[in-house]
N, C-alpha and C. Protein backbone atom coordinates (compact mmCIF):
# COMPACT_ATOMS: atom_id res chain seq x y z
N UNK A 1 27.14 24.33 71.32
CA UNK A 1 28.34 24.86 70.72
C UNK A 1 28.97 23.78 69.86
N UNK A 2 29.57 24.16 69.29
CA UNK A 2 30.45 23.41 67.78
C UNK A 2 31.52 22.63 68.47
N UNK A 3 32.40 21.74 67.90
CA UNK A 3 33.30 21.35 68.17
C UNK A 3 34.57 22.37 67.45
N UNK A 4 35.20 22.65 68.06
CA UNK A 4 36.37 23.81 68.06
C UNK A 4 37.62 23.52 68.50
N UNK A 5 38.45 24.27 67.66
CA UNK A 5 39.79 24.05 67.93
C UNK A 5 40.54 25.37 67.81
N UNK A 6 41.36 25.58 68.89
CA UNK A 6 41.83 27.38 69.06
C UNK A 6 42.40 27.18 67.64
N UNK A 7 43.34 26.86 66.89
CA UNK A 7 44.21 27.40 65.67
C UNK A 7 43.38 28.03 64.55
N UNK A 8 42.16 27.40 64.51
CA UNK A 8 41.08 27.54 63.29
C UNK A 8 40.10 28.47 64.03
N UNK A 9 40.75 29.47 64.92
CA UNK A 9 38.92 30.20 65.24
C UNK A 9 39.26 31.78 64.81
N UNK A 10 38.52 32.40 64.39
CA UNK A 10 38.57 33.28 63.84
C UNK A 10 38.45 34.76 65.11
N UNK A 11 37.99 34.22 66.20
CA UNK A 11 37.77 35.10 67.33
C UNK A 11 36.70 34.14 67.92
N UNK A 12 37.10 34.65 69.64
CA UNK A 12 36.27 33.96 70.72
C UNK A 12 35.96 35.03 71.76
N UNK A 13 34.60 35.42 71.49
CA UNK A 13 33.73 36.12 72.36
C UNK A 13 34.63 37.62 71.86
N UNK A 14 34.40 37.72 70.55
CA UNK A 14 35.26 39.17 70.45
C UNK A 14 33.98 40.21 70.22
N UNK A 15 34.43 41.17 71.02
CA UNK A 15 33.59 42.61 71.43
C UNK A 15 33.49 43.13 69.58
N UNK A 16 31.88 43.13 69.09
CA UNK A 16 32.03 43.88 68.03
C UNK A 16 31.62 45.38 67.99
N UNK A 17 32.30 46.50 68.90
CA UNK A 17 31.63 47.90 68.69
C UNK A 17 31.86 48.59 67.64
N UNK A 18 32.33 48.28 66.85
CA UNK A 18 32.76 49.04 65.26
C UNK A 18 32.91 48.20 64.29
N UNK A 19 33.24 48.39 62.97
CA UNK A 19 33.84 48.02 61.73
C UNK A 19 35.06 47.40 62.20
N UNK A 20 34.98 46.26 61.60
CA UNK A 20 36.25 45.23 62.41
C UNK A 20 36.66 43.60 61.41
N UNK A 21 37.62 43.48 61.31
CA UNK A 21 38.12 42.74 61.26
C UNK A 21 38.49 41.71 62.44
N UNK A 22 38.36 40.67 62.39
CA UNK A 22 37.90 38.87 63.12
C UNK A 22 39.56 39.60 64.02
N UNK A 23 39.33 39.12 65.13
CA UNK A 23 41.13 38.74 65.80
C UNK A 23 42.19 38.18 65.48
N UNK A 24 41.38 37.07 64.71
CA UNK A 24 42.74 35.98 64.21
C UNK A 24 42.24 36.00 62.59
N UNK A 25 43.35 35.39 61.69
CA UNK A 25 42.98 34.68 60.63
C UNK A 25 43.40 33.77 60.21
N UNK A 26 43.19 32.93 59.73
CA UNK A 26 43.76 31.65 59.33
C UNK A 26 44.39 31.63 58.09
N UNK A 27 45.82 31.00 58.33
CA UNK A 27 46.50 31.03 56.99
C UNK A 27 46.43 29.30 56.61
N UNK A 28 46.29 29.19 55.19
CA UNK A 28 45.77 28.30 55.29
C UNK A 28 46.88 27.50 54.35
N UNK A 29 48.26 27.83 54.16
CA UNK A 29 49.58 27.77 54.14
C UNK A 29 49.78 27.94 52.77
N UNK A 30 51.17 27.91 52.15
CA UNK A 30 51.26 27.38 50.92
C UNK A 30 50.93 26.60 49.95
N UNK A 31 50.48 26.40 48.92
CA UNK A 31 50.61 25.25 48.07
C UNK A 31 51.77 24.86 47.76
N UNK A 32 51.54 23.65 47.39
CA UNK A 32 52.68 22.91 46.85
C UNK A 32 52.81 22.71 45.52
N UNK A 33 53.86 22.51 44.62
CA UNK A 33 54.34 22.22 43.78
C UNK A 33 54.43 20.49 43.33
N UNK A 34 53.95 19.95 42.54
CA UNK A 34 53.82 18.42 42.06
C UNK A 34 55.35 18.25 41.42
N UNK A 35 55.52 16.99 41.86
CA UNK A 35 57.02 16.37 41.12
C UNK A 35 56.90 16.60 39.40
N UNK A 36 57.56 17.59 38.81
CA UNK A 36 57.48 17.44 37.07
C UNK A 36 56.89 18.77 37.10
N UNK A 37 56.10 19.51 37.96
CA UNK A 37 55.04 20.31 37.01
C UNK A 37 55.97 22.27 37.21
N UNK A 38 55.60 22.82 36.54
CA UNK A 38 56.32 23.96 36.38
C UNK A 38 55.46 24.87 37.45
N UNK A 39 54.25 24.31 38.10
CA UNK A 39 53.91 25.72 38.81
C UNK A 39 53.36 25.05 39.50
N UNK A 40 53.02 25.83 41.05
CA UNK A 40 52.01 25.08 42.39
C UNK A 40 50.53 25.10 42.05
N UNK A 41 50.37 24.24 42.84
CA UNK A 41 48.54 24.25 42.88
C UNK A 41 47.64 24.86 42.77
N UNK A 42 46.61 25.00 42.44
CA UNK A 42 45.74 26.12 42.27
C UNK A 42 44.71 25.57 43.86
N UNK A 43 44.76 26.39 44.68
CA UNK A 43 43.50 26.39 45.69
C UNK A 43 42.42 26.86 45.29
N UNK A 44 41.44 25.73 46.18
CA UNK A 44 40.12 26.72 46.54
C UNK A 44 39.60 25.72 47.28
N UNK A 45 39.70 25.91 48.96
CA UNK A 45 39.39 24.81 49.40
C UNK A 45 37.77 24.84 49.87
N UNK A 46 37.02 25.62 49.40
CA UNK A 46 35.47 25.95 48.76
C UNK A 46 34.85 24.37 48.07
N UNK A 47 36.11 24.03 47.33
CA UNK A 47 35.22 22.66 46.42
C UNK A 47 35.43 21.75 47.04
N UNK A 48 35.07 20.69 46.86
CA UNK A 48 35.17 19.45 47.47
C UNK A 48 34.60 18.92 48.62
N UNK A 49 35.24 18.59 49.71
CA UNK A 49 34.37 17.94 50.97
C UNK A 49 33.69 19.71 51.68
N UNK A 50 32.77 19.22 52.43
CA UNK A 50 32.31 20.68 53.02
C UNK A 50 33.11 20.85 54.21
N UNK A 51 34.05 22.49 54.25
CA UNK A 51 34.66 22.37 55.49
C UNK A 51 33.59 23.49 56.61
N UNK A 52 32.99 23.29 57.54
CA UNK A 52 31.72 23.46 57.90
C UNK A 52 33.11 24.90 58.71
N UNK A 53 31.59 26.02 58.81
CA UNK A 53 32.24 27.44 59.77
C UNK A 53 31.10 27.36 60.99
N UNK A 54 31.31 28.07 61.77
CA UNK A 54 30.48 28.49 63.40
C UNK A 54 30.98 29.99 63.28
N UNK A 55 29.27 30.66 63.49
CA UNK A 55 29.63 31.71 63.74
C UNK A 55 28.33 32.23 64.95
N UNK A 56 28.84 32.28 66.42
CA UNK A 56 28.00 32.46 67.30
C UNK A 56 27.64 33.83 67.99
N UNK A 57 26.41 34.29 68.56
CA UNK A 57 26.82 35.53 69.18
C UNK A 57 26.79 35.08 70.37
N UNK A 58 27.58 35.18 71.24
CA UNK A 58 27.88 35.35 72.60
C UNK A 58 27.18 36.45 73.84
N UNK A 59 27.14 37.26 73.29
CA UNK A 59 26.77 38.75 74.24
C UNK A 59 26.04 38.72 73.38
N UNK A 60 24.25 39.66 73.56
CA UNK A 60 23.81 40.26 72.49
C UNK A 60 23.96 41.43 72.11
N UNK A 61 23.47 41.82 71.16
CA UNK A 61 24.43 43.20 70.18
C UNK A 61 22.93 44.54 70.79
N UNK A 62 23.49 45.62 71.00
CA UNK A 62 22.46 46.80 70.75
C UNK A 62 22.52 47.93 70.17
N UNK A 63 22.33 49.18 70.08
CA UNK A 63 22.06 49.94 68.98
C UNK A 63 22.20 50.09 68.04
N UNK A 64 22.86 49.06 66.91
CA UNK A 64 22.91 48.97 65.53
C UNK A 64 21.90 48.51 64.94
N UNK A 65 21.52 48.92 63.66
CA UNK A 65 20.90 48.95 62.84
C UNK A 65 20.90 47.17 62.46
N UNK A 66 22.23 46.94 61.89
CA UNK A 66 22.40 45.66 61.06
C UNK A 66 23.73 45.61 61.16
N UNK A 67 24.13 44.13 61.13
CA UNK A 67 26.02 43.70 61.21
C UNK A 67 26.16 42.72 59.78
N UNK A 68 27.08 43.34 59.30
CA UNK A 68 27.38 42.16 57.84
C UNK A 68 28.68 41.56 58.41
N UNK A 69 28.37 40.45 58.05
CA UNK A 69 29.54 38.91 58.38
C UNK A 69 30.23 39.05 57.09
N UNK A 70 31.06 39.37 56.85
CA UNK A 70 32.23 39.10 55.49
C UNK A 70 33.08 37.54 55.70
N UNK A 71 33.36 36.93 54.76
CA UNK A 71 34.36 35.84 54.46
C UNK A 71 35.22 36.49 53.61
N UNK A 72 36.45 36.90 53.82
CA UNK A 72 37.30 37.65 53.54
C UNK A 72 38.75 36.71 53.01
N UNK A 73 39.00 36.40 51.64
CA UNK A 73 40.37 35.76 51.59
C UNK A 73 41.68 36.92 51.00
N UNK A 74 42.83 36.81 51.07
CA UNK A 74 43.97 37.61 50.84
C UNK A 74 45.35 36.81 50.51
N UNK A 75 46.02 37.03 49.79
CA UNK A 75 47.39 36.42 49.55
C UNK A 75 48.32 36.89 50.71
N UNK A 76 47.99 38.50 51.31
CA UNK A 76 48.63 39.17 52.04
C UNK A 76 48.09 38.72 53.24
N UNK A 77 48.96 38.70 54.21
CA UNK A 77 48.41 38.70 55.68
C UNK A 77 47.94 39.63 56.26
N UNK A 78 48.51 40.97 55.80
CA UNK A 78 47.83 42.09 56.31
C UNK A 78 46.49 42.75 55.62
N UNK A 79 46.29 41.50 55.14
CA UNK A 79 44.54 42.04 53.82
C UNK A 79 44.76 43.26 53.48
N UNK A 80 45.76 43.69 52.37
CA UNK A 80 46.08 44.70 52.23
C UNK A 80 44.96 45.18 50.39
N UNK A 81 44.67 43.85 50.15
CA UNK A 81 43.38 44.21 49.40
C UNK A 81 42.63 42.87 49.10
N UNK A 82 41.48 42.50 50.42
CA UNK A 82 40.89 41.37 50.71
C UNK A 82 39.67 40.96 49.87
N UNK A 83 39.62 39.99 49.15
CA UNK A 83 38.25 39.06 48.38
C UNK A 83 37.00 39.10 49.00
N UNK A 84 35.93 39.58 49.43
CA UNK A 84 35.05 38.96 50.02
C UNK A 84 34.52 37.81 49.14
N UNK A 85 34.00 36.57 49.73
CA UNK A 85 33.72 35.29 49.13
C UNK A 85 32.78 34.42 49.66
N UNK A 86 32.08 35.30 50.69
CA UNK A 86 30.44 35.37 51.25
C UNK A 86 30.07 36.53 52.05
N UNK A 87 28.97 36.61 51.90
CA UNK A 87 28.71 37.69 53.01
C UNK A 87 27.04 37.96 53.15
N UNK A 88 26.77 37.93 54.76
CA UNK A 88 25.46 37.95 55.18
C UNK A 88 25.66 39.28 56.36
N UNK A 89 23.64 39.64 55.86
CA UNK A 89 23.71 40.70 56.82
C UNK A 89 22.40 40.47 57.82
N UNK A 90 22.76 40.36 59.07
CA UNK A 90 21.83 40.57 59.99
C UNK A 90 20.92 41.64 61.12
N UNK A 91 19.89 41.82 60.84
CA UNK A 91 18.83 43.10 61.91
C UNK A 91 19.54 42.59 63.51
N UNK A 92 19.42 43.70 63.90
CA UNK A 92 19.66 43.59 65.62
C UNK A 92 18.90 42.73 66.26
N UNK A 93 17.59 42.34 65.80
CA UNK A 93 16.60 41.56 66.76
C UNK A 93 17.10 39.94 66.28
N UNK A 94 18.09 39.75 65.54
CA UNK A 94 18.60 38.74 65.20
C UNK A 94 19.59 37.86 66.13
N UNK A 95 20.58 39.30 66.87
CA UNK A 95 22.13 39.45 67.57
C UNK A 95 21.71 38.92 68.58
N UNK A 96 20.95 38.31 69.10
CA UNK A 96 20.47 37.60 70.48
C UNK A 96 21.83 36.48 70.86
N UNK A 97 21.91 36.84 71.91
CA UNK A 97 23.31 35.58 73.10
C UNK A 97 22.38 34.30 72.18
N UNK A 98 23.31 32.99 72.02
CA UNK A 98 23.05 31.85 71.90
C UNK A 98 22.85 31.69 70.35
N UNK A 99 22.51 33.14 69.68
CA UNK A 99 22.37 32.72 68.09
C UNK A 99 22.98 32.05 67.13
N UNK A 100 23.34 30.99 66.53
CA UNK A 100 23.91 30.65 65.58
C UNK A 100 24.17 30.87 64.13
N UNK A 101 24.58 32.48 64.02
CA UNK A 101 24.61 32.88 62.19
C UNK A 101 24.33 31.82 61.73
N UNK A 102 23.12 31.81 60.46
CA UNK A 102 23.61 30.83 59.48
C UNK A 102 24.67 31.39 58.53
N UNK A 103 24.75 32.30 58.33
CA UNK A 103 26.03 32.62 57.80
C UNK A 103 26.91 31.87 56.43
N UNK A 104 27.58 31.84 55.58
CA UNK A 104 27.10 30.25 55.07
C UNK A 104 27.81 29.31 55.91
N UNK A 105 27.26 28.14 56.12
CA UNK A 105 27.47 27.31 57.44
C UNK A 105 28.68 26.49 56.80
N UNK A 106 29.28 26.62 55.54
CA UNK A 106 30.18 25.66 55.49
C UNK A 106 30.78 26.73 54.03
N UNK A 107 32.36 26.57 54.28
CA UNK A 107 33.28 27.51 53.53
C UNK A 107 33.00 27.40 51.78
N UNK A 108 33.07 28.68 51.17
CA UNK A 108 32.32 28.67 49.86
C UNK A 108 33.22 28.36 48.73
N UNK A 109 32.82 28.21 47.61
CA UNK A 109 33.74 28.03 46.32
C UNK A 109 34.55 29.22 46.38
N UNK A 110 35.73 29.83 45.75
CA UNK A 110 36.27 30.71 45.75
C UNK A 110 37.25 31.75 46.80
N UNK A 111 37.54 30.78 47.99
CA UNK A 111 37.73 30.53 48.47
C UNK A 111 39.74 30.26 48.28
N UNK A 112 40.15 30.67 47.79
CA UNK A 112 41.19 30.27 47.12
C UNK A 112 42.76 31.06 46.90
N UNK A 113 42.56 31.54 47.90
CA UNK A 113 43.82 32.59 48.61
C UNK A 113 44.18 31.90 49.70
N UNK A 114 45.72 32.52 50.12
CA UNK A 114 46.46 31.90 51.72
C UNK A 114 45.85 32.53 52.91
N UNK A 115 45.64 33.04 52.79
CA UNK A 115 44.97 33.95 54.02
C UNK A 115 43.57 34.08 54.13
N UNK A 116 42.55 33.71 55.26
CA UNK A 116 40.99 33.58 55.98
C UNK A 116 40.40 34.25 56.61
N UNK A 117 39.85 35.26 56.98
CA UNK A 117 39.11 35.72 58.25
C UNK A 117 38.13 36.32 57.92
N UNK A 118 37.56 37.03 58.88
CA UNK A 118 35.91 37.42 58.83
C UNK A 118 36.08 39.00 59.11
N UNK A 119 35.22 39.74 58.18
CA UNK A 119 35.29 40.81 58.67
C UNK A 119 33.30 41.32 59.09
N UNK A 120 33.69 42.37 60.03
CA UNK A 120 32.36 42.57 60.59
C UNK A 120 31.54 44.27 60.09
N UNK A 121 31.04 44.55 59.57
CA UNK A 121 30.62 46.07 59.25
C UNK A 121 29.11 46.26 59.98
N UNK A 122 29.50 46.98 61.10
CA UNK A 122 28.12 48.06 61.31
C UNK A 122 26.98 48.76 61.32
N UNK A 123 26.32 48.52 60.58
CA UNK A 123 25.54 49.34 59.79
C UNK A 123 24.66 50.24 61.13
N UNK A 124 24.79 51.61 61.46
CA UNK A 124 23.70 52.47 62.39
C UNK A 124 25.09 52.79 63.41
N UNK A 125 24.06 53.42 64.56
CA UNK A 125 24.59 53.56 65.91
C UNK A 125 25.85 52.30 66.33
N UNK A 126 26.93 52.48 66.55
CA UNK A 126 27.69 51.61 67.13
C UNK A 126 27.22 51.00 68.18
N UNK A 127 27.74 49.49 68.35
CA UNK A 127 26.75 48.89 69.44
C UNK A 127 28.30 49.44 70.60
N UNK A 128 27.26 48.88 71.61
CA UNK A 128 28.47 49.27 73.01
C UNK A 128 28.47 47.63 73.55
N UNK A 129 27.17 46.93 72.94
CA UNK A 129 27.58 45.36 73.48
C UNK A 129 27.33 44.70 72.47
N UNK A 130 27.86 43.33 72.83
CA UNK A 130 27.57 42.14 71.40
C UNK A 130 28.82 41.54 70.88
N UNK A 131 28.86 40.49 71.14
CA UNK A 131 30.33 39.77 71.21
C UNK A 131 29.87 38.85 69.98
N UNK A 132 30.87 37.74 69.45
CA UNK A 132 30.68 36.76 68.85
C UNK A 132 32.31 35.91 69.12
N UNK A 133 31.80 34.65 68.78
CA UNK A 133 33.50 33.68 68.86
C UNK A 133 32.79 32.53 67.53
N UNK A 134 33.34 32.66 66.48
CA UNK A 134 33.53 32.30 65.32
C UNK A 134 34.90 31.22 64.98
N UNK A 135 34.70 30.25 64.11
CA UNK A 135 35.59 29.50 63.65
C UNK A 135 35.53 28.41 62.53
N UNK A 136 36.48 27.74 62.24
CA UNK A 136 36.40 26.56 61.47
C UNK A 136 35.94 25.20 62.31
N UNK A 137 35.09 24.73 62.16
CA UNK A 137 35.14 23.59 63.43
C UNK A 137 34.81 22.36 62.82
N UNK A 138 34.83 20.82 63.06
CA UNK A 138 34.65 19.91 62.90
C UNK A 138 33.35 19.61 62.48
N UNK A 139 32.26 20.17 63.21
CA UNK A 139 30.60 19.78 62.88
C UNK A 139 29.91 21.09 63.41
N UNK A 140 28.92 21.47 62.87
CA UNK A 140 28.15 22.59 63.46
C UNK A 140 26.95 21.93 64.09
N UNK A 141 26.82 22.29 65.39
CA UNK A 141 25.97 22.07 66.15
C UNK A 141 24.27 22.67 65.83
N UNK A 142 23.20 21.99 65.85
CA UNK A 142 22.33 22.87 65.02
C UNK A 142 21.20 22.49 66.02
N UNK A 143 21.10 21.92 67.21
CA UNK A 143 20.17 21.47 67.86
C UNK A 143 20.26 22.17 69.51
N UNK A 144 20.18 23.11 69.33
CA UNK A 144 19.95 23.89 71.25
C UNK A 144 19.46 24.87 71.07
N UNK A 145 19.43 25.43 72.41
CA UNK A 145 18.50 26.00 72.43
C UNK A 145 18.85 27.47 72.83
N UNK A 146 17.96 28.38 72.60
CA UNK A 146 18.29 30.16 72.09
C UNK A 146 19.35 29.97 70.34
N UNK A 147 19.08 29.14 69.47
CA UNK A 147 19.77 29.43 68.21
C UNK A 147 18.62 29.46 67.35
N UNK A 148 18.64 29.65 66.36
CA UNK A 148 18.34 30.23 65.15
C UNK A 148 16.95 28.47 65.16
């Protein structure tokens, strides 16, 4: 497992049986305004150093077809009309306990709204099991065992 910190996790061991949006999201606050300049910052914290994501399955997933991982940004908190700004889709024989999405493993360019989270889509039969606990974390762990 990753090194993790509750404020930055997007959900821990959350039940995916439907079309869903992550538990939490991360706001990733205001910009600021520079001494002199007439307008705030432009974000996108996509460029620069890599800020690495974890996205694990916990439980494994069953009767679905396929689950798409969204990276979802919003100005609104209530993603009242959300960016996707990655997105991967995975087969069920994938959803195995211990998996490590590669997912993209570290947050993308464009990236550049106040608001973070993950959304999850379905594809088939709704599963009845299959958890995941997802986040921002310090380093992604890439060496154990049942992962990718």
């Amino acid at each position: 497992m990753s090194i993790m910190d509750i404020t930055n996790m997007f959900g821990e061991d959350q039940a995916i049986t439907a079309d869903a949006a992550s538990t939490n999201s991360i706001d990733l606050g205001a910009t600021g305004t520079p001494f002199g300049a007439s307008a705030a910052l432009v974000r996108d914290i996509g460029k620069g150093c890599k800020v690495p994501l974890s996205i694990n399955v916990t439980e494994t997933f069953n009767n679905l077809t396929s689950l798409e991982v969204q990276l979802q940004v919003d100005s609104d908190p209530a993603f009242g009309s959300p960016k996707t700004v990655a997105k991967a889709s995975y087969l069920l024989a994938e959803l195995t306990i211990g998996k490590q999405l590669a997912f993209p493993d570290y947050i993308p360019e464009g990236t550049n709204e106040r608001n973070m989270r993950l959304f999850y889509d379905v594809t088939g039969t709704a599963p009845t099991t299959g958890k995941i606990t997802a986040g921002v974390v310090a380093a992604r762990h890439t060496n154990f065992v049942g992962g990718q």
